[in-house]
Protein backbone atom coordinates (compact mmCIF):
# COMPACT_ATOMS: atom_id res chain seq x y z
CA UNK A 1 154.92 97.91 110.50
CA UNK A 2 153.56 100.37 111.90
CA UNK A 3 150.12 100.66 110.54
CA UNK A 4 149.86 97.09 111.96
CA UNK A 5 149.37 98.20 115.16
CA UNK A 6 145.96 99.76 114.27
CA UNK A 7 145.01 97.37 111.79
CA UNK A 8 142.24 95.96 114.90
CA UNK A 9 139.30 97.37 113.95
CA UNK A 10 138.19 97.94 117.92
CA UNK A 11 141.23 101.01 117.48
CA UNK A 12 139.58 102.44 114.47
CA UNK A 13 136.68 103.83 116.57
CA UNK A 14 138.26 107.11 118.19
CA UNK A 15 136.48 106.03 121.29
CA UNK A 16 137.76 102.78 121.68
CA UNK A 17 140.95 104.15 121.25
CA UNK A 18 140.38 106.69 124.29
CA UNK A 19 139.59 103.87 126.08
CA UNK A 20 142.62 101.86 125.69
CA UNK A 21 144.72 105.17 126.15
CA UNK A 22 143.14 105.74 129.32
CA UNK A 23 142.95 101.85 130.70
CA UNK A 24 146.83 101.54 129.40
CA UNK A 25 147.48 104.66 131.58
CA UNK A 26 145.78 103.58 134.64
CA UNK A 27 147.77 100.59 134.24
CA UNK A 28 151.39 102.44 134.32
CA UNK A 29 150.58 105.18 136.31
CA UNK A 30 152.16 104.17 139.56
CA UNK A 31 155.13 103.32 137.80
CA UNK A 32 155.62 106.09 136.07
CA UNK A 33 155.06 108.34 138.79
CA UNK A 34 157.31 106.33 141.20
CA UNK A 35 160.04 106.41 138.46
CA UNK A 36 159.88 110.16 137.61
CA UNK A 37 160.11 111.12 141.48
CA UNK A 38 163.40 108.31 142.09
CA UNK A 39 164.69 110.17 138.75
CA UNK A 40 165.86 113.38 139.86
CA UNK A 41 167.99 111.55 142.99
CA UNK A 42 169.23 109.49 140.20
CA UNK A 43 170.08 112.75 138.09
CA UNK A 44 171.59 114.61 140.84
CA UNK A 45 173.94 111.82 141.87
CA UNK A 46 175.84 112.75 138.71
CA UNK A 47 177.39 115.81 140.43
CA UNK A 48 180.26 113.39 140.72
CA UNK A 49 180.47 113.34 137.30
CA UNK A 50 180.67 116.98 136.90
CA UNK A 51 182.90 117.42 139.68
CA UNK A 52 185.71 114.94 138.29
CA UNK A 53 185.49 115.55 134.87
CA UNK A 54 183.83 119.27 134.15
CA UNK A 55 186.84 121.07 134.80
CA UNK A 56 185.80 125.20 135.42
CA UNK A 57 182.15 124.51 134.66
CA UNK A 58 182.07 121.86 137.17
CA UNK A 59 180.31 124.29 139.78
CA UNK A 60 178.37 125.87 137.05
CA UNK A 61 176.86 122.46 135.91
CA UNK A 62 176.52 121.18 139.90
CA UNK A 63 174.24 124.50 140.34
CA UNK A 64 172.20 123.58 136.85
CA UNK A 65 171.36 120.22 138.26
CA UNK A 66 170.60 120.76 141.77
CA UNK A 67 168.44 123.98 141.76
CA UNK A 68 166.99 123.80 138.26
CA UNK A 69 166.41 120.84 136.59
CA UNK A 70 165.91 118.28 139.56
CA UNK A 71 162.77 120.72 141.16
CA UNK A 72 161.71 121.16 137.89
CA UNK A 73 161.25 117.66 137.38
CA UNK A 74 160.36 117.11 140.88
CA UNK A 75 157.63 119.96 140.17
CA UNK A 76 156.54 118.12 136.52
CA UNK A 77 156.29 114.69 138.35
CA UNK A 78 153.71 116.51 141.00
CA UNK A 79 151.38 117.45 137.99
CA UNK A 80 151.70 114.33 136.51
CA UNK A 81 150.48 112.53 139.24
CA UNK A 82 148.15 115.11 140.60
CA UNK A 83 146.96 116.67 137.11
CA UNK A 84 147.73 114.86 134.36
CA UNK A 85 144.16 115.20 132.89
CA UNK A 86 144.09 118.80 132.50
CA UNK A 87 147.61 118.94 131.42
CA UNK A 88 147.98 116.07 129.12
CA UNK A 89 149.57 112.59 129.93
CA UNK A 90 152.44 113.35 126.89
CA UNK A 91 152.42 116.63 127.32
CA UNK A 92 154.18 116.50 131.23
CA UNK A 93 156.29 113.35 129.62
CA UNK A 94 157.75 115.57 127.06
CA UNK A 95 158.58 118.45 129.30
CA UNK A 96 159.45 116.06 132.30
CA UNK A 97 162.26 114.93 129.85
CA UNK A 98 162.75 117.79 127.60
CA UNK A 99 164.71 119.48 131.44
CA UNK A 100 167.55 117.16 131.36
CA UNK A 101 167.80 116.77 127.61
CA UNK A 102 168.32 120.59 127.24
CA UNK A 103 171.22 120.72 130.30
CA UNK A 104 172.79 117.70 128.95
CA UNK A 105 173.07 119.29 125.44
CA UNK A 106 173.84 122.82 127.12
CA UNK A 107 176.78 120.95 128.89
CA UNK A 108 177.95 118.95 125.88
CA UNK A 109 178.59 123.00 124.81
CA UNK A 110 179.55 124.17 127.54
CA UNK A 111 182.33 121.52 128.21
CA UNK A 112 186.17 121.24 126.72
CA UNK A 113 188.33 118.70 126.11
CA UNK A 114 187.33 115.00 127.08
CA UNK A 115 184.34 116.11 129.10
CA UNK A 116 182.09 117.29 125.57
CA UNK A 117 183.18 114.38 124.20
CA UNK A 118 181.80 112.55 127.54
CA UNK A 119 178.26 114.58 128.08
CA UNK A 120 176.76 113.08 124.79
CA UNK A 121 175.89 109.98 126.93
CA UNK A 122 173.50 111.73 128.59
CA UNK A 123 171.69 112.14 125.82
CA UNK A 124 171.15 108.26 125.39
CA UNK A 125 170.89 107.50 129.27
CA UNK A 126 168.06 109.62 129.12
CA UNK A 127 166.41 107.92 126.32
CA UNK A 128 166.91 104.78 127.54
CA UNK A 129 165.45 105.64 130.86
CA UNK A 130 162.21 106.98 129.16
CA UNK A 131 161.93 104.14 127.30
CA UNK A 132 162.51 101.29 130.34
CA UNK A 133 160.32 103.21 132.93
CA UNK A 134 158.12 105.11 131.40
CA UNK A 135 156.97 103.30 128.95
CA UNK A 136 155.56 105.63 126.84
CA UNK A 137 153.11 104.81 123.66
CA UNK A 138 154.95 103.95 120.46
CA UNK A 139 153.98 107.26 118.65
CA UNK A 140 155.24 109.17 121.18
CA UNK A 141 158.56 107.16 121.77
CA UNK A 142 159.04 107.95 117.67
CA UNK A 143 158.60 111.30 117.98
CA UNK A 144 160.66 112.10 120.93
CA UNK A 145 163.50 109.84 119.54
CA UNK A 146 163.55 111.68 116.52
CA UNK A 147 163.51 114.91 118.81
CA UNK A 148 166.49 113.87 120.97
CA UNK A 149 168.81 112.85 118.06
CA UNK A 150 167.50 116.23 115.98
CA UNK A 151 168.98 118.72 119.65
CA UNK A 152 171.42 116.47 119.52
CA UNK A 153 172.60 117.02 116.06
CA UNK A 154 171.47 121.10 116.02
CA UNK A 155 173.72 121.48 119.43
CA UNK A 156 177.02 119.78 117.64
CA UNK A 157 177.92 122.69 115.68
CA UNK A 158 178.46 124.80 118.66
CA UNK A 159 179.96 122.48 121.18
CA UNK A 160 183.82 120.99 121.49
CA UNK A 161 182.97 116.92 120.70
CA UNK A 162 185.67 115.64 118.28
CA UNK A 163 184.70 114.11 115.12
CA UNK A 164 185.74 110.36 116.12
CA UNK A 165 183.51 110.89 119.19
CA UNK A 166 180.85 112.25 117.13
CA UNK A 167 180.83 109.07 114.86
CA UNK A 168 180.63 107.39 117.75
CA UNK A 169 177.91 108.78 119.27
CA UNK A 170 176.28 108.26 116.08
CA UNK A 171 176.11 104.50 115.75
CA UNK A 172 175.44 104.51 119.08
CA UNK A 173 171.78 106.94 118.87
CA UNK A 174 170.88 104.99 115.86
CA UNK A 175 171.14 101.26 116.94
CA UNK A 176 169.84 102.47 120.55
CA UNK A 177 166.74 104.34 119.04
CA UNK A 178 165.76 101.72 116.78
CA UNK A 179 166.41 99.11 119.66
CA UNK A 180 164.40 100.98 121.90
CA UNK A 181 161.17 101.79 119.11
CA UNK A 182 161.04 98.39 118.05
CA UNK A 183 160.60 97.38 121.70
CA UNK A 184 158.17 99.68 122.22
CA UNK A 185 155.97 98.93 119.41
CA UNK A 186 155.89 95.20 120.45
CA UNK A 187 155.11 96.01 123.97
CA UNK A 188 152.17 98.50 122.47
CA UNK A 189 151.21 95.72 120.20
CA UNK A 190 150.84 93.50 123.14
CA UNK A 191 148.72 95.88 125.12
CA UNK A 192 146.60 96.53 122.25
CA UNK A 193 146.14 92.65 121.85
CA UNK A 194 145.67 92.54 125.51
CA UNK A 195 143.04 95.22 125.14
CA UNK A 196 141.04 93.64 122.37
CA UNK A 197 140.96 90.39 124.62
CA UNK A 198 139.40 92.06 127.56
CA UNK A 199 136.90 93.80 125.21
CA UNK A 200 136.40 90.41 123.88
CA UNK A 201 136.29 88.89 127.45
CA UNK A 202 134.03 91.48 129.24
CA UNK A 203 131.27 91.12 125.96
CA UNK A 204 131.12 87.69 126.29
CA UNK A 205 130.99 87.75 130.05
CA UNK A 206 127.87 90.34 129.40
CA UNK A 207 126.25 88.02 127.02
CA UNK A 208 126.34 85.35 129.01
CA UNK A 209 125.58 87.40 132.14
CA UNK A 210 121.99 88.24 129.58
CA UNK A 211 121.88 84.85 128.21
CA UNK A 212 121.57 83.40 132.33
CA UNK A 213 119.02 86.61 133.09
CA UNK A 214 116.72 85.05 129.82
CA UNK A 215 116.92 81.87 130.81
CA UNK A 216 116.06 82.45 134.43
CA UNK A 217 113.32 84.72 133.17
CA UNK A 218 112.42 81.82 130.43
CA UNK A 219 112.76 79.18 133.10
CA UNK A 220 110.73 81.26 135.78
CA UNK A 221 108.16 81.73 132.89
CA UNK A 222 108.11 78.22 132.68
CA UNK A 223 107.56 77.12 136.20
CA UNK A 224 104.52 79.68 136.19
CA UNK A 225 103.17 77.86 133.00
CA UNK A 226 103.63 75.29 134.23
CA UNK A 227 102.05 75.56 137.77
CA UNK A 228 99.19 77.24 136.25
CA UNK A 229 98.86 74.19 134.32
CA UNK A 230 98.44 71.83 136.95
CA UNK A 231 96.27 74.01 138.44
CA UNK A 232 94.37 74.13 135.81
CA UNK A 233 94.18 70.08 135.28
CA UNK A 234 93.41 69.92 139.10
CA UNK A 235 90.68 72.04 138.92
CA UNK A 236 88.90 70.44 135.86
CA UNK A 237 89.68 66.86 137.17
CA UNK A 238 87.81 68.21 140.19
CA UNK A 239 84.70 69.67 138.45
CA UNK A 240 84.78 66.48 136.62
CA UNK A 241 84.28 63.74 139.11
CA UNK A 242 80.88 65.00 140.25
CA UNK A 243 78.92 64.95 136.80
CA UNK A 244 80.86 61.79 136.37
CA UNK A 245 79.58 60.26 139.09
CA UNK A 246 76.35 61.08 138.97
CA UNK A 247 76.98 59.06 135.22
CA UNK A 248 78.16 56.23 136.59
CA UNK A 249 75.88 56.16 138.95
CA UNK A 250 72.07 56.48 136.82
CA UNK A 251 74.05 54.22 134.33
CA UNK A 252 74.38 51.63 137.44
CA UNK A 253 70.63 51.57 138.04
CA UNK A 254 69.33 51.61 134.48
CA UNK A 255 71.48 48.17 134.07
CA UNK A 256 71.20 46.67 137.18
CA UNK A 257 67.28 47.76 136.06
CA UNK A 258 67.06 48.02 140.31
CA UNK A 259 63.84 50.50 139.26
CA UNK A 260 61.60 48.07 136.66
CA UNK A 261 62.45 46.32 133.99
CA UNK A 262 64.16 48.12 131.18
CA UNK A 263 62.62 47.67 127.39
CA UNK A 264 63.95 47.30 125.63
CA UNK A 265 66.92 44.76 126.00
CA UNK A 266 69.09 47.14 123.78
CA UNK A 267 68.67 50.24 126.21
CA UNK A 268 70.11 48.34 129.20
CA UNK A 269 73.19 47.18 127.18
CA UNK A 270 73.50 51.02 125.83
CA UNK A 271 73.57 51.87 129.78
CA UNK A 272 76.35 49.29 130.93
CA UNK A 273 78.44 50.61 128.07
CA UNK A 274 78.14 54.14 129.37
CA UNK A 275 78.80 52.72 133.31
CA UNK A 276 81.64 51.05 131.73
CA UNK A 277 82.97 53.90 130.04
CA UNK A 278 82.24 56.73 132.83
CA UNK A 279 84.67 54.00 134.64
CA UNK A 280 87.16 54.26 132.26
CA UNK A 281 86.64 58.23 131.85
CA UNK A 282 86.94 58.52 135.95
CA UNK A 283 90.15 56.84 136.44
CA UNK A 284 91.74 58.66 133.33
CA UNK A 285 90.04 61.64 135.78
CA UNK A 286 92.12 60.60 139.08
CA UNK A 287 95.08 60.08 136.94
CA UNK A 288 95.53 63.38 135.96
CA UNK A 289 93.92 64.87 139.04
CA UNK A 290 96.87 62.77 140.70
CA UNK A 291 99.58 63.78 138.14
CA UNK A 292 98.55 67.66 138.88
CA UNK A 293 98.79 67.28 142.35
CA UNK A 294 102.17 65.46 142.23
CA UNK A 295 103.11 68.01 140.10
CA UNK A 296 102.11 70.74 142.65
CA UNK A 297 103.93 68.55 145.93
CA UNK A 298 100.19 68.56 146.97
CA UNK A 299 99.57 65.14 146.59
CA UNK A 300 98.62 63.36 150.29
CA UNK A 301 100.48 59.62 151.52
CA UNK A 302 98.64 57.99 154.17
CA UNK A 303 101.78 55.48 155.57
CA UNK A 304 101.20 52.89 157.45
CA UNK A 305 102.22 49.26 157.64
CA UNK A 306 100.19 46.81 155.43
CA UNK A 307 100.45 42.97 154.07
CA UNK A 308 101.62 43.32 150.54
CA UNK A 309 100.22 40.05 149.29
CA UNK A 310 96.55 41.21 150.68
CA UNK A 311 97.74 44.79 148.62
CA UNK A 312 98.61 42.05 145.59
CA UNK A 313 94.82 40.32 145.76
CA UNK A 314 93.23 43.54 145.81
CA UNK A 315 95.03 44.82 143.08
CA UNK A 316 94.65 41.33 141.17
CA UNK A 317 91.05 41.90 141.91
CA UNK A 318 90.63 45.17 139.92
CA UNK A 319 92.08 43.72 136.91
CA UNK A 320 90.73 39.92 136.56
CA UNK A 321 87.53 41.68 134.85
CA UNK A 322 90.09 43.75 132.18
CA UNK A 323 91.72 39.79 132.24
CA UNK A 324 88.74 38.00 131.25
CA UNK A 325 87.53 40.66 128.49
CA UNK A 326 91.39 40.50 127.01
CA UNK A 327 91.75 36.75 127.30
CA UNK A 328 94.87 36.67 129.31
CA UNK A 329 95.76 34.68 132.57
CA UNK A 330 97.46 36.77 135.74
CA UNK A 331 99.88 34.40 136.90
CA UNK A 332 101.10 34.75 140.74
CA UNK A 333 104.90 33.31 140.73
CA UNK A 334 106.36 31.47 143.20
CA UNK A 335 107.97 31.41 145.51
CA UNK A 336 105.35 34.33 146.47
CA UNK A 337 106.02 35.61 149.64
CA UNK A 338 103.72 35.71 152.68
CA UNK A 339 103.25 38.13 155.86
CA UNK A 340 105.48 40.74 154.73
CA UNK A 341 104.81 44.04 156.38
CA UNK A 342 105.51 47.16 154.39
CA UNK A 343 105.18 50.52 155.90
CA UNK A 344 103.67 52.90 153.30
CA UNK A 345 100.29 53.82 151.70
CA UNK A 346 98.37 50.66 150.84
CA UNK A 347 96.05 52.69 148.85
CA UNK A 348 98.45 54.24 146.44
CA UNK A 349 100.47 51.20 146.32
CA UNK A 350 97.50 49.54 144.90
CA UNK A 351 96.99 52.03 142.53
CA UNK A 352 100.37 51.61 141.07
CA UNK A 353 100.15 47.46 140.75
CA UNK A 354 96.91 47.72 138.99
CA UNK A 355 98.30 50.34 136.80
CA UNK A 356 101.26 47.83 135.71
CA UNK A 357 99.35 44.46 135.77
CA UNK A 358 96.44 47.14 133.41
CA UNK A 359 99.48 48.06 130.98
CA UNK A 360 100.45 44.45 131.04
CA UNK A 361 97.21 42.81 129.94
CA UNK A 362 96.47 45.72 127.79
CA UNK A 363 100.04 45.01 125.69
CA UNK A 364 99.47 41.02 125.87
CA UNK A 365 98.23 38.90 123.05
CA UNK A 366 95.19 37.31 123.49
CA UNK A 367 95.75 33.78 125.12
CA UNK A 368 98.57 34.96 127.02
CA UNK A 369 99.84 35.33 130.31
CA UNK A 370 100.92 38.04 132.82
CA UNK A 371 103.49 36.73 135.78
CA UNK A 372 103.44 38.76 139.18
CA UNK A 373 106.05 37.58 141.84
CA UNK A 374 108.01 39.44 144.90
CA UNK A 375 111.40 39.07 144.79
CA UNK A 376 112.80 39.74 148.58
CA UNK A 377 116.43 40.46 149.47
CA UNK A 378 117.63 41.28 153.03
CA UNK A 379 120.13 43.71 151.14
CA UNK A 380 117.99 45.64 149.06
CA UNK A 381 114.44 45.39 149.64
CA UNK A 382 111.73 44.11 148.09
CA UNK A 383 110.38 44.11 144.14
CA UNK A 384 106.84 43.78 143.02
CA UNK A 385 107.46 42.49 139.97
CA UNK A 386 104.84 42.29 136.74
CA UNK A 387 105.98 40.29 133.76
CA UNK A 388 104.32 40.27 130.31
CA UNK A 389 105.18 38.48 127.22
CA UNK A 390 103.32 40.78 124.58
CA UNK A 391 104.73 43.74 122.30
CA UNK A 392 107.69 44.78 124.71
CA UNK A 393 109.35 48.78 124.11
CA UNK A 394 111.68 49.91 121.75
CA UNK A 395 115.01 50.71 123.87
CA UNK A 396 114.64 54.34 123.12
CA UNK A 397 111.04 54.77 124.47
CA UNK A 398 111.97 52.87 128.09
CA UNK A 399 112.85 55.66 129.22
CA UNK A 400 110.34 58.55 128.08
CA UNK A 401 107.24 56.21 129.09
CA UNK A 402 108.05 57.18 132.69
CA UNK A 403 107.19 60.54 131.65
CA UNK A 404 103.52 62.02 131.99
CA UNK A 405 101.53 61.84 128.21
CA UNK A 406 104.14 59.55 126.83
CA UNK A 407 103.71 56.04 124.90
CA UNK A 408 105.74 53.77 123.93
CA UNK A 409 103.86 52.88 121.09
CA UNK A 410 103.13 55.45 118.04
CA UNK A 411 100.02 57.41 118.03
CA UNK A 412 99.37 56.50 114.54
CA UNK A 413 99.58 52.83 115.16
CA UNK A 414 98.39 52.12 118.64
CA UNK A 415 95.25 50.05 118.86
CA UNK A 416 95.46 50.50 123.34
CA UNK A 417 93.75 54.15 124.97
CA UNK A 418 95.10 55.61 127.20
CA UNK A 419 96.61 59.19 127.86
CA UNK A 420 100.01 57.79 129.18
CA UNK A 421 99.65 58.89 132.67
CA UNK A 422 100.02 55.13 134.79
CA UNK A 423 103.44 54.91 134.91
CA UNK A 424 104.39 58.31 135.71
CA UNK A 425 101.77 58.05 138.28
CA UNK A 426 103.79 54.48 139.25
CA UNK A 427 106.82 56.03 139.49
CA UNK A 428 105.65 58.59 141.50
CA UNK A 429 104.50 56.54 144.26
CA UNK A 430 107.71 54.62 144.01
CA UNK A 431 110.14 57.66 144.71
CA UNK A 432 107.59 58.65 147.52
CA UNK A 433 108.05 55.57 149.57
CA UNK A 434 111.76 55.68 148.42
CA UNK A 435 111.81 53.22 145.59
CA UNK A 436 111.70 53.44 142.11
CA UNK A 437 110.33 51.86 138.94
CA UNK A 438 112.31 49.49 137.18
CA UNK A 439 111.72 48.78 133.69
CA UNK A 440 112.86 45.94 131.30
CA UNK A 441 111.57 45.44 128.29
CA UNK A 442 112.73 43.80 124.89
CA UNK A 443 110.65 44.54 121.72
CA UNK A 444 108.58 41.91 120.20
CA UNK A 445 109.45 39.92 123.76
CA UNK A 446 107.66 41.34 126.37
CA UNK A 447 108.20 43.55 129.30
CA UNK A 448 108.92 43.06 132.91
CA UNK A 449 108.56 46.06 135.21
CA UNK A 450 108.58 46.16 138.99
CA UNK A 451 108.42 48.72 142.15
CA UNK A 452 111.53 48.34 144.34
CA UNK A 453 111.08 49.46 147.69
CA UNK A 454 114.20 49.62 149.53
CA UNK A 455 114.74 47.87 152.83
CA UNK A 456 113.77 50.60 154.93
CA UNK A 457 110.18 50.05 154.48
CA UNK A 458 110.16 45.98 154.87
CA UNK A 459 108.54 46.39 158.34
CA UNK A 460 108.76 42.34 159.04
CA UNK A 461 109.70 39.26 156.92
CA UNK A 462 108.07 35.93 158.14
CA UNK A 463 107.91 33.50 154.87
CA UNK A 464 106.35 29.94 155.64
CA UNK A 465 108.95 27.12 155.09
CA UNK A 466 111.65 29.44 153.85
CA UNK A 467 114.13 27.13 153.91
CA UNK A 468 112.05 24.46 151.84
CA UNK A 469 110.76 27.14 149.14
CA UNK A 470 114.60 27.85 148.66
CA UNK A 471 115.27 23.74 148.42
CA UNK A 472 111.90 23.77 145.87
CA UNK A 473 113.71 26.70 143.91
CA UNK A 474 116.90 24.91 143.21
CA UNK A 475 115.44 22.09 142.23
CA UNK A 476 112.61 22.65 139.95
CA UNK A 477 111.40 25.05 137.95
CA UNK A 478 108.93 28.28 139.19
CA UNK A 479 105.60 26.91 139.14
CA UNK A 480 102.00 28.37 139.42
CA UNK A 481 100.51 29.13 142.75
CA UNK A 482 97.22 30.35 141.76
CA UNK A 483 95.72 32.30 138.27
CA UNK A 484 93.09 34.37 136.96
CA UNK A 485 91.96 33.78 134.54
């Protein structure tokens, strides 16, 4: 039982053991100290005692309490609580209690009759005192019981205390002492446990404390990475666009032959495939150029209010030659709303339809169809709204195709290009005008995704015949209001 006490293997290190000494003492050392200056009041109060029952020695034993052993354990309770380092902590414990012990015994010798048989008590009083205030460490309250009862017992010879009171007294130190060390070792083995969990406590708070530090440092590092990335991207985009223009550009002439007549036929064909692909190479350019500067809150909107169905023919403009060359028909829905103002950049907004209706003919059988319509609600705004009926995206990829360099389909069975940059770039310009990009898609369906601009932005709302294009849309079907094909 005892041994159990030590069995944590934090007390088998002699310096975690100082530690808990010292932390346990900190704890109890007002206590203590306000305890061992109330107990010499306490002590002298029990002049009474002496003077009703002490007989002779009553003036002998009044004298032994007042001007020796209360100062001295006034003095002992000073150096405890001024000095208890260089003394010892169990050192001025012992000898703070060792004073009364040693006059209680010295009276029990000293006293006749029914007052030796009544001094004894002391003896316990005192121990029970240590024990309830003091509250002193297990191995110590072990020793000093065995101490007490061992005076006790040397003392007995010499003093007057009849044998009945002796037996007494007896039953009385042992159920009392082992009362008072089993309570002790439970309240040690409490602290102890108490101990371990704040040495448990304050490590973990100190690894997480260095976990956060790394992960700020980590996520820091990151950010830097990160920045220095875009940088990068922005800068080589940059350089870029001027060799590629000046590509795009001789490749114009030598097919357009605006110099003489190419021969042959074959070298003119050779030069509209590299002005078609220096296209292709300079938008994939802007994209990431864009991307970087996103990335970098560099990237500039020009707001201003614009017709989005003139935004809509532009766009539908850019893509009707990727239409043709795929076989697939861009189908404006109606109803298809007219003179509606929105206040934002035309440019970018552009930019972002032809991205979707691009994605939508690129992921469209041949022979099929892309719908585009603008859903308008007073409530929540307006959608532009691009419909496909091709491949469609696995539920688990709708998600991470917003994201820069993602594709919904796998790289080892994708027969589009493309570095996955249009609809991050779409739902970019979305969130900057306040919107966002909606996507719904069903694999082996088709997909439908659409910009919603909030209210806010709807500068004006005029549709012709409102009121008979919501008649027309009750009663019939949606039907085509112009295609490209």
């Amino acid at each position: 039982m005892f041994s159990a006490i030590f069995k944590n293997r934090r007390f088998d290190d002699p310096e975690a053991e100082r530690e808990f000494v010292c932390r346990n003492h900190r704890r109890k050392t007002d206590s203590r100290v306000f305890f061992m200056y109330l107990a010499p009041i306490a002590y002298a109060a029990h002049i009474f005692l002496d003077f009703f029952v002490a007989g002779e020695q009553a003036t002998q034993f009044m004298l032994l309490r007042l001007c020796v052993v209360c100062p001295g354990m006034v003095a002992i309770a000073y150096l405890f609580h001024q000095h208890h380092r260089k003394f010892g902590t169990e050192n001025l414990i012992c000898a703070y209690l060792l004073l009364p012990t040693l006059n209680v015994l010295y009276m029990c010798v000293m006293a006749e009759g029914i007052a030796a048989d009544i001094y004894p008590f002391g003896v316990m009083i005192i121990l029970y005192c240590c024990s309830a205030f003091i509250l002193p460490s297990y191995r110590f309250m072990v020793r000093y019981s065995m101490l007490f009862i061992g005076l006790f017992w040397l003392f007995f010879p010499f003093s007057a205390v009849s044998h009945e009171a002796a037996i007494a007294h007896a039953f009385f130190q042992i159920m009392g002492t082992g009362v008072n060390v089993i309570g002790i070792y439970f309240l040690e083995l409490t602290e102890r446990k108490q101990h371990a969990n704040e040495i448990n406590l304050e490590e973990m708070i100190s690894d997480l404390e260095a976990s956060e530090r790394n992960i700020r440092e980590l996520y820091h590092e990151a950010k830097k990475a990160d920045r220095a990335k875009g940088e990068f991207l922005a800068v080589v985009s940059h350089e870029l666009r001027t060799p590629m223009n000046a590509i795009i550009g001789f490749s114009e002439i030598i097919s357009a032959e605006m110099l003489g007549k190419v021969e042959p036929d074959q070298y003119r064909e050779y030069a509209e495939h590299i002005h078609n692909s220096g296209h292709q190479l300079l938008n994939i350019i802007n994209d990431i150029l864009d991307l970087s500067r996103a990335e970098m809150n560099k990237i500039e909107f020009v707001k201003q209010d614009f017709d989005i169905a003139s935004a809509l023919r532009a766009a539908l403009a850019s893509c009707r030659a990727n239409a043709d060359e795929a076989d697939v028909t861009v189908i404006q829905v109606e109803p298809f709303l007219h003179d509606v103002c929105i206040n934002g950049d035309e440019a970018r907004i552009i930019q972002a339809l032809v991205n979707i209706i691009g994605n939508a003919i690129k992921f469209s059988e041949p022979g099929g169809s892309v719908e585009i319509s603008t859903p308008y609600s007073a409530e929540t705004g307006i959608e532009l709204m691009v419909t496909d009926f091709g491949i469609g995206i696995a539920p688990e990829d709708v998600e991470q195709i917003q994201k820069p360099f993602h594709q919904a389909e796998s790289a080892f069975v994708r027969n589009n290009g493309g570095l996955g940059l249009g609809l991050a770039i779409c739902a970019l310009i979305a969130e900057a005008h306040g919107g966002k990009l909606i996507i719904e898609s069903t694999l082996g369906v088709g997909s439908s995704i659409s910009i919603s601009l909030p209210k806010d932005v709807v500068i004006s709302h005029e549709a012709n015949d409102a009121n008979d294009a919501g008649c027309a849309q009750e009663s019939h079907p949606p039907r085509h209001d112009k295609s490209y094909a």
